[in-house]
N, C-alpha and C. Protein backbone atom coordinates (compact mmCIF):
# COMPACT_ATOMS: atom_id res chain seq x y z
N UNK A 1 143.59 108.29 132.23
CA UNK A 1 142.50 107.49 131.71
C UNK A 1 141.34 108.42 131.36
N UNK A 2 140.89 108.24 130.00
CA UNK A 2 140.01 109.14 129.59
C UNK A 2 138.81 108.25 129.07
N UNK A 3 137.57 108.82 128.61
CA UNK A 3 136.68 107.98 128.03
C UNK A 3 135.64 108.67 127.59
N UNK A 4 134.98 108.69 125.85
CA UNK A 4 134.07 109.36 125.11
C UNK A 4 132.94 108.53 125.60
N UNK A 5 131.73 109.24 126.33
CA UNK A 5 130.97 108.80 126.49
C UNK A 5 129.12 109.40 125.88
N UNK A 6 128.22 108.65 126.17
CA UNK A 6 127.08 109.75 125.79
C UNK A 6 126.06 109.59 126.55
N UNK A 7 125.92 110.88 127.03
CA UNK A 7 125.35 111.19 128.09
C UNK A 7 124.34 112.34 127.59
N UNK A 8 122.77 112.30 127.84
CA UNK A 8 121.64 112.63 127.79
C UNK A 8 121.68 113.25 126.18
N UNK A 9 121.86 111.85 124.85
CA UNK A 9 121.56 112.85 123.40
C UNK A 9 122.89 113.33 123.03
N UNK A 10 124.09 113.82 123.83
CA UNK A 10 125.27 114.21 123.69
C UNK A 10 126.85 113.50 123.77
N UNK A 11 127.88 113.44 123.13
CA UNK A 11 129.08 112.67 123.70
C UNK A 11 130.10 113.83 124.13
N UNK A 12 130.56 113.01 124.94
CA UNK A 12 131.37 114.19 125.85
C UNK A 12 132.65 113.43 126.29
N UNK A 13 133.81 114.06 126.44
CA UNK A 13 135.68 113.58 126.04
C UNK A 13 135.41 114.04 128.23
N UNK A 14 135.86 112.35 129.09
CA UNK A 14 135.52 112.79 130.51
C UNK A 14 136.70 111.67 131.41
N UNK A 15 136.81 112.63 132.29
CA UNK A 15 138.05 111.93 132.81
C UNK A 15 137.58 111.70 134.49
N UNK A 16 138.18 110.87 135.37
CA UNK A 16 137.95 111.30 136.59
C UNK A 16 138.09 112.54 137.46
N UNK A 17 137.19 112.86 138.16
CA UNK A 17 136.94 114.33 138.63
C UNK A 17 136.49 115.11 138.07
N UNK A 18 136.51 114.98 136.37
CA UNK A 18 136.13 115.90 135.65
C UNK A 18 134.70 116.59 136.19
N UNK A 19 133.98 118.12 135.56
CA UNK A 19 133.12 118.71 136.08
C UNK A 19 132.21 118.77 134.39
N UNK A 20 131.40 118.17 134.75
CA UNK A 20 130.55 118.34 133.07
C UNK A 20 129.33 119.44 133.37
N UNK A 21 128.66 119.69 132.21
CA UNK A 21 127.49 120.07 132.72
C UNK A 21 126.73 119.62 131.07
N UNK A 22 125.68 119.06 131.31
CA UNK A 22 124.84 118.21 130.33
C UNK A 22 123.56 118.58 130.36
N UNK A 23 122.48 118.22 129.24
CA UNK A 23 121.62 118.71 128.98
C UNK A 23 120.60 118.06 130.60
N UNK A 24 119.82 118.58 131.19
CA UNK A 24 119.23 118.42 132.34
C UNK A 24 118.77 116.77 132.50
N UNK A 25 119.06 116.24 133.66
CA UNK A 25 118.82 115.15 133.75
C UNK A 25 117.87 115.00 134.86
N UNK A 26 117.29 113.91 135.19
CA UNK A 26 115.83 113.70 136.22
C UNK A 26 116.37 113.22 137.68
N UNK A 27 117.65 112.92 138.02
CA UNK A 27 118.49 112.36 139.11
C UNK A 27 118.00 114.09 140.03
N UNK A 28 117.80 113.80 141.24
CA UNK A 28 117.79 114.96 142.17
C UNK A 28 119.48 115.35 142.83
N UNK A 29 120.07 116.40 142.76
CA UNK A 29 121.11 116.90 143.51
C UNK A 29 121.72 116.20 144.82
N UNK A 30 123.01 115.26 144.76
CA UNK A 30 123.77 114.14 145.47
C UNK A 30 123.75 113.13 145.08
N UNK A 31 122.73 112.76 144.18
CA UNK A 31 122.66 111.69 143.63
C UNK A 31 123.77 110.99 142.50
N UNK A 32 123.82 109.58 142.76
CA UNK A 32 124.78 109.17 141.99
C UNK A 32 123.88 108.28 140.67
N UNK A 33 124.73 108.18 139.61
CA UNK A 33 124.12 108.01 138.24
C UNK A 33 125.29 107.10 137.52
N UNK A 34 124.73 106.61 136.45
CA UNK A 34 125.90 105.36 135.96
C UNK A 34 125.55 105.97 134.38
N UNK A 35 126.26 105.85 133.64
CA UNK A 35 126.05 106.04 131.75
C UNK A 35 127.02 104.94 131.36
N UNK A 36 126.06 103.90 130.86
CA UNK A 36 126.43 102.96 130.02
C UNK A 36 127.44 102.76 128.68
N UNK A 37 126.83 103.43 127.82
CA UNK A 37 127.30 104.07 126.79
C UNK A 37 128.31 104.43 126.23
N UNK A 38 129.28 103.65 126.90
CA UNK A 38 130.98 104.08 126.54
C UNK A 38 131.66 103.94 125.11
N UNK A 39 131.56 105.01 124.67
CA UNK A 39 132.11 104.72 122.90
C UNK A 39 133.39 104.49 122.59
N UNK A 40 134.25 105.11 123.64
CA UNK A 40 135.69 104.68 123.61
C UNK A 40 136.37 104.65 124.72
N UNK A 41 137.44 104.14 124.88
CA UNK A 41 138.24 104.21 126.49
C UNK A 41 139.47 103.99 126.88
N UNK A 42 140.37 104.65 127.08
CA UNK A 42 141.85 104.73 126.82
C UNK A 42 142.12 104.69 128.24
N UNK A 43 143.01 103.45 128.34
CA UNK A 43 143.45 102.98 129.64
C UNK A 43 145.15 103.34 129.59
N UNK A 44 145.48 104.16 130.25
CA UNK A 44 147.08 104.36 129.71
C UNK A 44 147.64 104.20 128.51
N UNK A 45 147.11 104.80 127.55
CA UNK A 45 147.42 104.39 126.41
C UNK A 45 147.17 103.40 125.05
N UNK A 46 146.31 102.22 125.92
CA UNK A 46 145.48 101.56 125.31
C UNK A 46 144.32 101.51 124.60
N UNK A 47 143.44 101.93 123.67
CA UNK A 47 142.67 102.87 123.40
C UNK A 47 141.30 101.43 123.35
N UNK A 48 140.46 101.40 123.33
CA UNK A 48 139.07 100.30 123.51
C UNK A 48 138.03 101.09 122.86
N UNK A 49 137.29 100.60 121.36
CA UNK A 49 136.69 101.48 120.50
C UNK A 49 135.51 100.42 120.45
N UNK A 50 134.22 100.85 120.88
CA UNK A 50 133.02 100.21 120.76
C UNK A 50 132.26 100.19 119.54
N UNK A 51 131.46 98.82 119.36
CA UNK A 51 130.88 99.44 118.23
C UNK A 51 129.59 98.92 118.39
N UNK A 52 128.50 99.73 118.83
CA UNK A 52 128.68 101.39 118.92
C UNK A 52 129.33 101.65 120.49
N UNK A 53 128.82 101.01 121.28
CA UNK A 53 129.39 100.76 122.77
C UNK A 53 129.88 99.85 123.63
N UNK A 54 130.83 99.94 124.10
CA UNK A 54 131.79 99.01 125.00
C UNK A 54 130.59 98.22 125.98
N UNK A 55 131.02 96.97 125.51
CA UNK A 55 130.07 95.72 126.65
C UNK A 55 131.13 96.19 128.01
N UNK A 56 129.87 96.64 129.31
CA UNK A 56 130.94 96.22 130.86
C UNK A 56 131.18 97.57 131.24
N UNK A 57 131.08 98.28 129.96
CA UNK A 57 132.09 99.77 130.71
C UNK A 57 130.84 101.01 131.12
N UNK A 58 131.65 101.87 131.76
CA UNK A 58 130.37 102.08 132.46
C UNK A 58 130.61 104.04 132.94
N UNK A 59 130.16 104.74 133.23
CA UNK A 59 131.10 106.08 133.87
C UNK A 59 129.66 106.29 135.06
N UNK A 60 130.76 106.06 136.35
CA UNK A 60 129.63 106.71 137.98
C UNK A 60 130.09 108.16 137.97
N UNK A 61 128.83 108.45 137.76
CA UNK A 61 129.02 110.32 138.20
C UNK A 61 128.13 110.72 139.16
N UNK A 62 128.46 111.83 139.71
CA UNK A 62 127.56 113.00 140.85
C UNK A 62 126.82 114.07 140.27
N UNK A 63 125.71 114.15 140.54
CA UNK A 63 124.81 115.28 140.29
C UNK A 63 125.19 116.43 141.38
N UNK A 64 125.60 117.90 140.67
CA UNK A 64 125.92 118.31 141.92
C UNK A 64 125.13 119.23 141.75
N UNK A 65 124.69 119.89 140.61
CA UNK A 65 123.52 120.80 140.55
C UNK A 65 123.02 121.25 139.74
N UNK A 66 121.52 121.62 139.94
CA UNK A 66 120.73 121.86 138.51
C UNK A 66 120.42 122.99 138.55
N UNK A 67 120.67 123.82 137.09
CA UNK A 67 120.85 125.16 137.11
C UNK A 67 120.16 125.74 134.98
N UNK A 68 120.33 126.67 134.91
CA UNK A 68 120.23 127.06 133.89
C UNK A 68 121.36 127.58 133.39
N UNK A 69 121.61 128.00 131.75
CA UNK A 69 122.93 127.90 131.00
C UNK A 69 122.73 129.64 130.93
N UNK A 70 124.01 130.24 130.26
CA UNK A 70 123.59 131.32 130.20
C UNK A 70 122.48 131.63 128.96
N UNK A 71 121.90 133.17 128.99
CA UNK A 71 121.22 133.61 128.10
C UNK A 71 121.15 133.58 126.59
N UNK A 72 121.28 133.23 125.61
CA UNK A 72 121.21 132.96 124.69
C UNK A 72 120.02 133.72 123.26
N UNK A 73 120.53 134.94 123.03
CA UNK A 73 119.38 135.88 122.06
C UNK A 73 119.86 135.26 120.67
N UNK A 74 118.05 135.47 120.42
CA UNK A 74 118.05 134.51 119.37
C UNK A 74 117.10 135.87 118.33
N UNK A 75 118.33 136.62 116.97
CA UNK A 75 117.41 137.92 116.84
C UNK A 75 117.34 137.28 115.24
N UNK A 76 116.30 137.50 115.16
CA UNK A 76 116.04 137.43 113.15
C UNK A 76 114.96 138.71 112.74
N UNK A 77 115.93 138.94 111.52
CA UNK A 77 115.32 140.39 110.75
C UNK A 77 115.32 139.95 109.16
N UNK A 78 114.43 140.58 108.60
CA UNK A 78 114.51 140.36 106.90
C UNK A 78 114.81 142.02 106.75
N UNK A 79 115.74 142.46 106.19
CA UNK A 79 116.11 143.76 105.64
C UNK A 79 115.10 144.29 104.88
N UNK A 80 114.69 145.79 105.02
CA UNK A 80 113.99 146.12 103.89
C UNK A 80 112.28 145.96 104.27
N UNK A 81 112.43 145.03 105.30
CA UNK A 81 110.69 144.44 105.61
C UNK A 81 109.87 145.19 106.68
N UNK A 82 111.17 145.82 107.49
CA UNK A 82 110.51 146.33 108.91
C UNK A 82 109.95 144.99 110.02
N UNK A 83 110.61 143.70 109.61
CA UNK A 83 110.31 142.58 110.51
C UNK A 83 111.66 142.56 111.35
N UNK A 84 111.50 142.26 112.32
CA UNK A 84 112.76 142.46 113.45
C UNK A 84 111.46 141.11 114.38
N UNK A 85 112.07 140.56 115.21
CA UNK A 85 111.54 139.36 116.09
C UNK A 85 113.29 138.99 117.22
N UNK A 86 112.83 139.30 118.33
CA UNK A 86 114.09 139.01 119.12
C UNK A 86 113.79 138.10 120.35
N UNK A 87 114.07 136.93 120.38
CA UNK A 87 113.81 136.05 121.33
C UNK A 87 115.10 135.72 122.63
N UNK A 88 114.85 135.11 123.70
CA UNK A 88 115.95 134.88 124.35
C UNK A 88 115.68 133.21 124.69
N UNK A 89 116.38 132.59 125.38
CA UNK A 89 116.26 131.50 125.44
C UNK A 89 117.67 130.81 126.71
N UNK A 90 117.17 130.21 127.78
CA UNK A 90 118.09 130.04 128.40
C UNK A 90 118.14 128.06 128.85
N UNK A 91 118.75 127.25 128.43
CA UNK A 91 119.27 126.37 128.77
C UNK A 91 119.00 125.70 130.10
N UNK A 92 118.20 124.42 130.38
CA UNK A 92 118.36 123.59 131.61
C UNK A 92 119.38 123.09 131.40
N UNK A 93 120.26 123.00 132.57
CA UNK A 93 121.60 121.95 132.74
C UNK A 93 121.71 121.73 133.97
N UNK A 94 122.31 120.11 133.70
CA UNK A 94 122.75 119.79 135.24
C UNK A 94 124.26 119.77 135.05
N UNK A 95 124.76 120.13 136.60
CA UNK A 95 125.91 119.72 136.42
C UNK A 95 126.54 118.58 136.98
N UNK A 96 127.56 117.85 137.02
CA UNK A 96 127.87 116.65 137.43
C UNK A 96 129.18 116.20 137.48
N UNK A 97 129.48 115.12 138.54
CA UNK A 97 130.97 115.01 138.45
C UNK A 97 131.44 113.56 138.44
N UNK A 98 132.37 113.92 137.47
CA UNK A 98 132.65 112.13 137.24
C UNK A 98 133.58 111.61 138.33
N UNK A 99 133.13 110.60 139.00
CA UNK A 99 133.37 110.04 140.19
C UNK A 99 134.44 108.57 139.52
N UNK A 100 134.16 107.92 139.00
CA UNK A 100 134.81 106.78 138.44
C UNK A 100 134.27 106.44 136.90
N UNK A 101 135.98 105.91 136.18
CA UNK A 101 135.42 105.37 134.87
C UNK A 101 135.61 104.08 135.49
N UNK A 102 134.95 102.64 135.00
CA UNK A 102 134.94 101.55 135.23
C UNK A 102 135.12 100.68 133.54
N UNK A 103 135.97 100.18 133.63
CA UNK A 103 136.38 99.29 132.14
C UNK A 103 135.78 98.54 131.79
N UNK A 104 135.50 97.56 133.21
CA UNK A 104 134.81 96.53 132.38
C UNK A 104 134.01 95.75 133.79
N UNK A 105 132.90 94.87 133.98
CA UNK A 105 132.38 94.65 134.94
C UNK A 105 130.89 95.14 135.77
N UNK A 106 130.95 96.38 134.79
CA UNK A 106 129.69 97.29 135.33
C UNK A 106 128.48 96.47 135.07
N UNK A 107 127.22 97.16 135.65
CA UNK A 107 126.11 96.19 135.36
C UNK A 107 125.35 97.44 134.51
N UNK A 108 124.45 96.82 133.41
CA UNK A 108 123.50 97.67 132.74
C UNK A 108 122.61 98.48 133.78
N UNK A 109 122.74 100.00 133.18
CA UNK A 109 121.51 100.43 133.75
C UNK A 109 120.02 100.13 134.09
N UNK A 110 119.67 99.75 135.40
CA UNK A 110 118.34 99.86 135.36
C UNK A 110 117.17 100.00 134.70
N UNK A 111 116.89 101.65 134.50
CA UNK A 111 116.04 101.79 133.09
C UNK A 111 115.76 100.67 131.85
N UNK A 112 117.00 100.08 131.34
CA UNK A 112 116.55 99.87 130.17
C UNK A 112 116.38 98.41 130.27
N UNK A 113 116.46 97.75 131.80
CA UNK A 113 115.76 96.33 132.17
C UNK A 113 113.94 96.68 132.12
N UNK A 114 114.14 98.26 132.24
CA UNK A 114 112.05 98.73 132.43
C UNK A 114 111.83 98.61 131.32
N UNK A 115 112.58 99.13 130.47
CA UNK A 115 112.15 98.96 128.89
C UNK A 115 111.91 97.91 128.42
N UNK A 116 112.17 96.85 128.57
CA UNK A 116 112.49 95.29 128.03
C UNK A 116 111.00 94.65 128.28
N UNK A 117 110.90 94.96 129.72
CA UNK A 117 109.57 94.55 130.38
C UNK A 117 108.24 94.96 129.45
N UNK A 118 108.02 96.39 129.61
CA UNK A 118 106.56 96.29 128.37
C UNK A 118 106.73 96.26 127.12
N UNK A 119 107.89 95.73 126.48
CA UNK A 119 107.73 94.93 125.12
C UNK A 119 107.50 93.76 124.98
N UNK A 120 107.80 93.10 126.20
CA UNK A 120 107.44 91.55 126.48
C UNK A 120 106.31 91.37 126.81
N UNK A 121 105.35 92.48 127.46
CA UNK A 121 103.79 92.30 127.61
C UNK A 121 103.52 92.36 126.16
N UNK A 122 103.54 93.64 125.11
CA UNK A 122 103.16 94.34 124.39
C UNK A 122 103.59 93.17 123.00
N UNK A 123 104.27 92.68 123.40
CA UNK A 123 104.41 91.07 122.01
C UNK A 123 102.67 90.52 122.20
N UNK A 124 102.49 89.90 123.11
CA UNK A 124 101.29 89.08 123.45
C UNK A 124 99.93 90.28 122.90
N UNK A 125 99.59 90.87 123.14
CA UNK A 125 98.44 91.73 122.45
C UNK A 125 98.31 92.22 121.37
N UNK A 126 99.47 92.12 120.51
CA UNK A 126 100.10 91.95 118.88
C UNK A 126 99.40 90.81 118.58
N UNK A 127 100.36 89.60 118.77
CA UNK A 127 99.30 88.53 118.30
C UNK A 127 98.18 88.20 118.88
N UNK A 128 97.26 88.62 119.72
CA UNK A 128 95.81 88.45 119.63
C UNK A 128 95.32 89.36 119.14
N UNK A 129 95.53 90.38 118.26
CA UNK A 129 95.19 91.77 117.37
C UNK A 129 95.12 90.93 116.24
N UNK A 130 96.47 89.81 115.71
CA UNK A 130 96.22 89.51 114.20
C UNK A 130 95.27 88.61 114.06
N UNK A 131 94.52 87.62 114.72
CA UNK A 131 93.49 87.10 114.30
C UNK A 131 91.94 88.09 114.43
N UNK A 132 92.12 88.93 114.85
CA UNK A 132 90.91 89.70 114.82
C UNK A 132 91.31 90.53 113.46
N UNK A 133 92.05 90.67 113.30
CA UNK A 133 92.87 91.85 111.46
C UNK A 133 91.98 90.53 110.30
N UNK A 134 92.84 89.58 110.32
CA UNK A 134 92.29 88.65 109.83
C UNK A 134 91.20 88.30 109.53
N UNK A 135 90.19 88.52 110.50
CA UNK A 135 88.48 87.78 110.01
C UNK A 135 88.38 89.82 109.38
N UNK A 136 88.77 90.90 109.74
CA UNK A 136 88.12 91.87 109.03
C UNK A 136 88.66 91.69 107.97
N UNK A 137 89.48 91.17 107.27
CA UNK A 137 89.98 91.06 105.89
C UNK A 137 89.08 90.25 105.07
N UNK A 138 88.51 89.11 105.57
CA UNK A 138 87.81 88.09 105.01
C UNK A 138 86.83 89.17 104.75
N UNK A 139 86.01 89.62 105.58
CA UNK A 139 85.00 90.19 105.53
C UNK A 139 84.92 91.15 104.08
N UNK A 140 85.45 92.42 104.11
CA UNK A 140 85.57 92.82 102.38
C UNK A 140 86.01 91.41 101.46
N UNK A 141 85.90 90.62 101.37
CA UNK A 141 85.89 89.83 99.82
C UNK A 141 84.48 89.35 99.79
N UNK A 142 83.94 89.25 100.74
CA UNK A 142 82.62 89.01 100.88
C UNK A 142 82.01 90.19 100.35
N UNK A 143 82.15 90.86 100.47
CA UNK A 143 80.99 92.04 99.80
C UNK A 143 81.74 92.68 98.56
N UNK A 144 82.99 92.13 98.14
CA UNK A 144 83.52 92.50 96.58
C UNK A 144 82.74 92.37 95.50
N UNK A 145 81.21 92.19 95.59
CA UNK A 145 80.61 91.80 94.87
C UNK A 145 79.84 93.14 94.82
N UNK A 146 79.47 93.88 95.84
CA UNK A 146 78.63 95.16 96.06
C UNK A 146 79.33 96.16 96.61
N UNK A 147 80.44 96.72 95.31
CA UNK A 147 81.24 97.49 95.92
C UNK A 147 80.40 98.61 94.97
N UNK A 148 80.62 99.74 95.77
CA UNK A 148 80.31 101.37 95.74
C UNK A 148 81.34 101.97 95.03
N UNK A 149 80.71 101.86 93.27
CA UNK A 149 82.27 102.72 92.28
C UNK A 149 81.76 104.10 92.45
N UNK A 150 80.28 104.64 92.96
CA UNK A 150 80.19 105.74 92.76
C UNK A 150 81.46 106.41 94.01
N UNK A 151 81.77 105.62 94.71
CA UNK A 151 82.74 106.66 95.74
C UNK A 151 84.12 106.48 95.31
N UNK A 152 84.53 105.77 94.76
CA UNK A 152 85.80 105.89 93.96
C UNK A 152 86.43 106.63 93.11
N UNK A 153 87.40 107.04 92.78
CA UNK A 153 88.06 107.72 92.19
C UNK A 153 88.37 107.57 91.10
N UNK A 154 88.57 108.14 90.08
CA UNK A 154 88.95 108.16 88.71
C UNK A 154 89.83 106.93 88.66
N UNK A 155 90.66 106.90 89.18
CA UNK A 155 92.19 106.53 88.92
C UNK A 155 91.88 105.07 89.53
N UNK A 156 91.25 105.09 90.62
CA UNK A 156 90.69 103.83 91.20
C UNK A 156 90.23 102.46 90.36
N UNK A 157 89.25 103.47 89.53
CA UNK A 157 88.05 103.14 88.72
C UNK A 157 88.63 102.25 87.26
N UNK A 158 89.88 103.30 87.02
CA UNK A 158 90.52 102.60 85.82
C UNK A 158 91.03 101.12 86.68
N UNK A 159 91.67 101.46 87.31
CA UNK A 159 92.14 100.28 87.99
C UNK A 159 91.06 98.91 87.53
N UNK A 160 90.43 99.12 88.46
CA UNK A 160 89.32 98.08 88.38
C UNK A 160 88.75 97.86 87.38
N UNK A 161 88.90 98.58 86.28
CA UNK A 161 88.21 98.58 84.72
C UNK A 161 89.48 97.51 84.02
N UNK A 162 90.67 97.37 84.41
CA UNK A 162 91.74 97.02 83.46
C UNK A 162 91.94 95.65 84.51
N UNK A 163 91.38 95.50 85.89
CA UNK A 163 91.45 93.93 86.59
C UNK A 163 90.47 93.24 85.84
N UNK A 164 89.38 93.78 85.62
CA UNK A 164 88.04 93.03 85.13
C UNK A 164 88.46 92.94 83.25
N UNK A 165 89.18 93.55 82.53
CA UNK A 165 89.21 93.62 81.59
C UNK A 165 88.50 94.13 80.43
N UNK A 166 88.06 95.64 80.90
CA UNK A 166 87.41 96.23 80.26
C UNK A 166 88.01 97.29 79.50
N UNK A 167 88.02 96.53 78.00
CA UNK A 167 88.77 97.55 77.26
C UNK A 167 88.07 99.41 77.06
N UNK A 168 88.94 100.01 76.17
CA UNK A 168 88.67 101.63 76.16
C UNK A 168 88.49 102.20 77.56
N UNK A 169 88.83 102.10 78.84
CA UNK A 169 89.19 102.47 80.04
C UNK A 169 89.65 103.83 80.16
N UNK A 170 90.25 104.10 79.26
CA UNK A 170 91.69 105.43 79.50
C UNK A 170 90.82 106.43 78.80
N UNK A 171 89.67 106.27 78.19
CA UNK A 171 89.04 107.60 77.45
C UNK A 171 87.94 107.79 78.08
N UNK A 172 87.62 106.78 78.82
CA UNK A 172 86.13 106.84 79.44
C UNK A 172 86.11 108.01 80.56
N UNK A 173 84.95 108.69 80.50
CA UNK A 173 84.55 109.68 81.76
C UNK A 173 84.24 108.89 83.17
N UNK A 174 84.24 109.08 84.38
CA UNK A 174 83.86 108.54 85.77
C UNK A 174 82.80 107.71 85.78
N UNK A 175 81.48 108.85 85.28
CA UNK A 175 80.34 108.18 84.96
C UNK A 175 79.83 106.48 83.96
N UNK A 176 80.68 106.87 83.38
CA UNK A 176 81.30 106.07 82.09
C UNK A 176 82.10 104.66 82.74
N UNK A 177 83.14 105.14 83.45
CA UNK A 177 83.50 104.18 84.23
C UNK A 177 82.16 102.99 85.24
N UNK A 178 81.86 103.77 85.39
CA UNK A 178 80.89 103.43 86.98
C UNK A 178 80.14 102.41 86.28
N UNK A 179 79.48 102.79 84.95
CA UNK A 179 78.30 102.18 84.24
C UNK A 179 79.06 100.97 84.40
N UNK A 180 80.05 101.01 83.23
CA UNK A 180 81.02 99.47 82.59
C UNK A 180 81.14 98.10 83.76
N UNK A 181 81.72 98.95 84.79
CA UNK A 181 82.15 98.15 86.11
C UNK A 181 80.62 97.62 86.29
N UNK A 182 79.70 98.11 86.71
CA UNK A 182 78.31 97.77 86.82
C UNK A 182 77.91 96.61 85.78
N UNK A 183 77.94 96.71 84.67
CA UNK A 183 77.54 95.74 83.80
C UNK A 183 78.58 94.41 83.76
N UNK A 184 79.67 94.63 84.09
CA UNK A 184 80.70 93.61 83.67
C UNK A 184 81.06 92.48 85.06
């Protein structure tokens, strides 16, 4: 029994006992961990293809230790330039061991019952935001009457020259603009 799962950003081909090691996770060393996320799952032969992930299924693993990956030089040169730059770079990883795949029955992770929670606050202060959006909208049509073309833009200016219907628009200078809008 095997099962593609994804675990921290990554999918990974994991069997029971298997020994992974994944991009660093926040679980402290003995700790046990669940990944939801099951993209596929082959039960003797039976193969179970999620889309994107299997409802129920689930993989319990062991944190057994958190470590760094090996060294990793990272060298870039432009020929000819005398630029050379050589960096190194070494990898957090945990490692971990898959303790049980589970098919079907599992319960959702924790976490993403936390997640659920401040979007359900965060709805309610949305809509008391849109009636306050609202009266500032009213507010500019009220003063569309004493609008400031000197701070506008060329392109603006035509605009508003061709709503109001002021012909020869497209040859006029800014200044030129500003006047028309003013009189009309």
């Amino acid at each position: 029994m095997y099962a593609i799962v994804e675990m921290a950003g990554q999918q990974f081909k994991v069997a029971k006992d298997q020994k992974v090691f994944v991009h660093r996770l926040e679980a402290k060393e003995g700790q046990k961990v669940t990944f939801d996320k099951v993209l596929l799952l082959d039960e003797e032969g039976k193969i179970t293809v999620g889309a994107p992930a299997i409802e129920g299924a689930a993989i319990e693993a062991k944190v057994l230790q958190h470590l760094k990956g090996d060294k990793v030089i990272v060298f870039k040169k432009k020929r000819r330039k005398g630029y050379q730059k050589k960096n190194g770079h070494r990898q957090y990883l945990t490692e971990i061991q898959i303790a049980s795949i589970v098919a079907s029955g599992a319960k959702k992770a924790a976490p993403a019952a936390k997640a659920e929670a401040p979007k359900a606050k965060a709805a309610p202060a949305k809509a008391e935001a849109a009636p306050a959006k609202a009266k500032k909208e009213e507010a500019p049509k009220a003063k569309a009457s004493a609008v400031d073309y000197g701070a506008m833009t060329v392109s603006d200016l035509k605009a508003a020259a061709k709503d109001k219907g002021i012909s020869g628009y497209s040859s006029m200078k800014k200044a030129e603009l500003v006047e028309a809008l003013k009189n009309a």
